[in-house]
N, C-alpha and C. Protein backbone atom coordinates (compact mmCIF):
# COMPACT_ATOMS: atom_id res chain seq x y z
N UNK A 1 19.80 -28.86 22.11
CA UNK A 1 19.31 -28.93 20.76
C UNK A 1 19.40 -27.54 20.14
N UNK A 2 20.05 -27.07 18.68
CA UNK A 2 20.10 -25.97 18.34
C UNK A 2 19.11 -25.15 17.64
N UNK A 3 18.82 -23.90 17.92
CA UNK A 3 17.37 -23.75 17.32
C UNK A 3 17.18 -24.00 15.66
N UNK A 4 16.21 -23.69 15.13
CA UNK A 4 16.30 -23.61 13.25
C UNK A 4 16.23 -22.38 12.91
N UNK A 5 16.65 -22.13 11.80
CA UNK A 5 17.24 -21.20 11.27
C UNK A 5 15.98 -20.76 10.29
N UNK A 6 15.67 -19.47 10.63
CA UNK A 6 13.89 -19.21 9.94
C UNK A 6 14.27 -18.68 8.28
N UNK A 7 13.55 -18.86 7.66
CA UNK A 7 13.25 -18.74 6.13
C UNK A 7 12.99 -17.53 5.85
N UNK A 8 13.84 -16.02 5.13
CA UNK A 8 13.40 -15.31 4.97
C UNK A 8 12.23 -15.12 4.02
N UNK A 9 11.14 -14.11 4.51
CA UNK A 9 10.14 -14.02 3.86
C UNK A 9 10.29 -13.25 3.05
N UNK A 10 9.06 -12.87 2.35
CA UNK A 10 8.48 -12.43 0.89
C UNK A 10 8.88 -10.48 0.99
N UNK A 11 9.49 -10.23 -0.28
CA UNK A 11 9.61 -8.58 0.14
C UNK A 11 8.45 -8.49 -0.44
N UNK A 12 7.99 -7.28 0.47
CA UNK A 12 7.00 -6.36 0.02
C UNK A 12 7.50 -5.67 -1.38
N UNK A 13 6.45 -5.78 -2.64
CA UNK A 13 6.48 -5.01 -3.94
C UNK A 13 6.06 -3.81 -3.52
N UNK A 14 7.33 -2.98 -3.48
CA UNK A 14 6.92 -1.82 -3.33
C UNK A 14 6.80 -1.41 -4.98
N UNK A 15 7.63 -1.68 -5.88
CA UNK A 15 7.79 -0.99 -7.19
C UNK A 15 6.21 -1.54 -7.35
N UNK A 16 4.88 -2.54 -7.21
CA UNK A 16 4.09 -2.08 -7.66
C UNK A 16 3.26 -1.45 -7.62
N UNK A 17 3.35 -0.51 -6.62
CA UNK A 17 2.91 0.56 -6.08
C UNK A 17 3.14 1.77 -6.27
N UNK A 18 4.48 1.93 -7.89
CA UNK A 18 4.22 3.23 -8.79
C UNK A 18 3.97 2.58 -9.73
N UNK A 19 3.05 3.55 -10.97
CA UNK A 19 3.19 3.07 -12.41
C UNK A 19 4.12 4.19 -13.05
N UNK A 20 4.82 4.08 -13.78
CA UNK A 20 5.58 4.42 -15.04
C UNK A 20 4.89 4.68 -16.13
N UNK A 21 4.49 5.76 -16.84
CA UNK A 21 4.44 6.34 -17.86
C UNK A 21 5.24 7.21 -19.16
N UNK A 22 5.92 6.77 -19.45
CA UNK A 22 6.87 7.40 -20.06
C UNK A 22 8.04 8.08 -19.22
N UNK A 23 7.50 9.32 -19.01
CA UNK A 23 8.89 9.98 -18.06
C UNK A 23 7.65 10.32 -17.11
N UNK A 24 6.93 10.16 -16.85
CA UNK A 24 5.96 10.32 -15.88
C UNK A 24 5.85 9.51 -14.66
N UNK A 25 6.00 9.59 -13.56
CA UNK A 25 6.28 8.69 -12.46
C UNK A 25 4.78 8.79 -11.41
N UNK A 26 3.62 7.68 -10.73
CA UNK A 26 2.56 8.49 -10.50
C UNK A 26 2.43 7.31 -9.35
N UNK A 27 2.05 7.63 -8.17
CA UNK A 27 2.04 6.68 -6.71
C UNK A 27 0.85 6.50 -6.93
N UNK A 28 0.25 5.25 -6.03
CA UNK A 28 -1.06 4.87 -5.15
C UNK A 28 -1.56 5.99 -4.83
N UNK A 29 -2.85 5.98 -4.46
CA UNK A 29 -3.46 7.17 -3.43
C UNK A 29 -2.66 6.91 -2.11
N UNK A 30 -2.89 8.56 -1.51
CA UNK A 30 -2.36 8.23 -0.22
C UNK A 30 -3.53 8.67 0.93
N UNK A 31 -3.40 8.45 2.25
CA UNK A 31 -4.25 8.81 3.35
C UNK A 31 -3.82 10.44 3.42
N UNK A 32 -5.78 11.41 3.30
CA UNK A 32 -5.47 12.20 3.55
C UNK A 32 -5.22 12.64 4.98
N UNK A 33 -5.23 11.72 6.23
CA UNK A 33 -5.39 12.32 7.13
C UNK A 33 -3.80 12.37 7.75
N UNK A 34 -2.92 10.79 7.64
CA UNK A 34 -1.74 10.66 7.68
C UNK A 34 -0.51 11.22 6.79
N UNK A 35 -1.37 11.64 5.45
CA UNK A 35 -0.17 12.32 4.75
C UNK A 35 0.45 11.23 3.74
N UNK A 36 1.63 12.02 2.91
CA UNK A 36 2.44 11.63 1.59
C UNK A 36 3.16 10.13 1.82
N UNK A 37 2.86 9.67 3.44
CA UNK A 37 3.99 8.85 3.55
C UNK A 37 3.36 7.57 3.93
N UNK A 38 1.87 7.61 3.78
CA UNK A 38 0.96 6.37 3.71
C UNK A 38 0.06 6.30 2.93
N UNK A 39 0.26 5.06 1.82
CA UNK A 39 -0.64 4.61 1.12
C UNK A 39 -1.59 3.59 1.75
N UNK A 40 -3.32 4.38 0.62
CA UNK A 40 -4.10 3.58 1.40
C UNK A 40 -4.48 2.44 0.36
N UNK A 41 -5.28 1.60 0.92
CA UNK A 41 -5.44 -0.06 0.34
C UNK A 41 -6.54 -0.09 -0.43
N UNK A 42 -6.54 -0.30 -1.98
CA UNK A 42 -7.65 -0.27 -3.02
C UNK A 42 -8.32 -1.53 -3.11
N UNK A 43 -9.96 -1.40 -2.42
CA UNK A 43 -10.44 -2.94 -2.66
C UNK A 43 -11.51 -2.12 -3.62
N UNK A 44 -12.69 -3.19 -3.58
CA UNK A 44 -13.17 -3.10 -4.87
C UNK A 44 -14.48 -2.07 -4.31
N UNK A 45 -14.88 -1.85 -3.52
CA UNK A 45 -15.94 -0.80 -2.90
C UNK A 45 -15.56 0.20 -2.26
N UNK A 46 -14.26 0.39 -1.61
CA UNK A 46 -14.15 1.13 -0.43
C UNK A 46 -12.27 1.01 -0.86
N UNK A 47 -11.77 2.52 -0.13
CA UNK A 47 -10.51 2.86 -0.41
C UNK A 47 -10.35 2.79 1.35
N UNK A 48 -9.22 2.34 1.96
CA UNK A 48 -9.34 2.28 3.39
C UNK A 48 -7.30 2.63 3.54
N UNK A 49 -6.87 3.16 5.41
CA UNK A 49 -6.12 3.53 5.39
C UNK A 49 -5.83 2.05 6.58
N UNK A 50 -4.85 1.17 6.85
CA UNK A 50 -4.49 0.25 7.79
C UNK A 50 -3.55 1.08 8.64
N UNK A 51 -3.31 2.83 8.53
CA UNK A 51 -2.40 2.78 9.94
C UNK A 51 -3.87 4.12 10.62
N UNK A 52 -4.27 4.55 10.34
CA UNK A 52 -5.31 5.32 11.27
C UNK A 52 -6.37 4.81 11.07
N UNK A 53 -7.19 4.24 9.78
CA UNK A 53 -8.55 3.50 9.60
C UNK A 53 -9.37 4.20 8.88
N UNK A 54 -8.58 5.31 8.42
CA UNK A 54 -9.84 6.10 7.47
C UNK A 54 -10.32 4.66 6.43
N UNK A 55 -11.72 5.29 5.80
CA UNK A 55 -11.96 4.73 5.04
C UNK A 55 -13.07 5.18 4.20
N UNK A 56 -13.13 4.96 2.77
CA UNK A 56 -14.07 6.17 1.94
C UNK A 56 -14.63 4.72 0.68
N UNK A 57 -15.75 5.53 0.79
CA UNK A 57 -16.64 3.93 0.17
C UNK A 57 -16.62 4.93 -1.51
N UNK A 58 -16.32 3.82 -2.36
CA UNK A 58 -16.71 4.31 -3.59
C UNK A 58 -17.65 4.25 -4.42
N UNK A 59 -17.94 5.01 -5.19
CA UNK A 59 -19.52 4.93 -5.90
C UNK A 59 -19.42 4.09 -6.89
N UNK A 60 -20.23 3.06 -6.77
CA UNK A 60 -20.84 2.58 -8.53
C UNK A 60 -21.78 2.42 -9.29
């Protein structure tokens, strides 16, 4: 029996992860502990990093 043939999945939006301002180009926050080359994940209390685990609670 031949196997099935899997469904490629969903790309990751990276484009929404800059905004555009005119000629102004401006990223996500990134992890200060990992550096320029990981963005960390914006929930609604807390800014957190998924590859080391930082995580910084925000004030409201």
């Amino acid at each position: 029996m031949a196997k099935h043939k899997h469904k490629p999945g969903s790309s990751t939006n990276k484009y929404s992860k800059y905004k555009i301002n005119g000629d102004n180009l401006t990223k996500g926050k990134t992890c200060p502990k990992c550096g320029p080359a990981v963005f960390v994940a914006e929930h609604k209390d807390r800014i957190s990093c998924g590859r080391c685990g930082y995580t910084e609670k925000l004030k409201q």
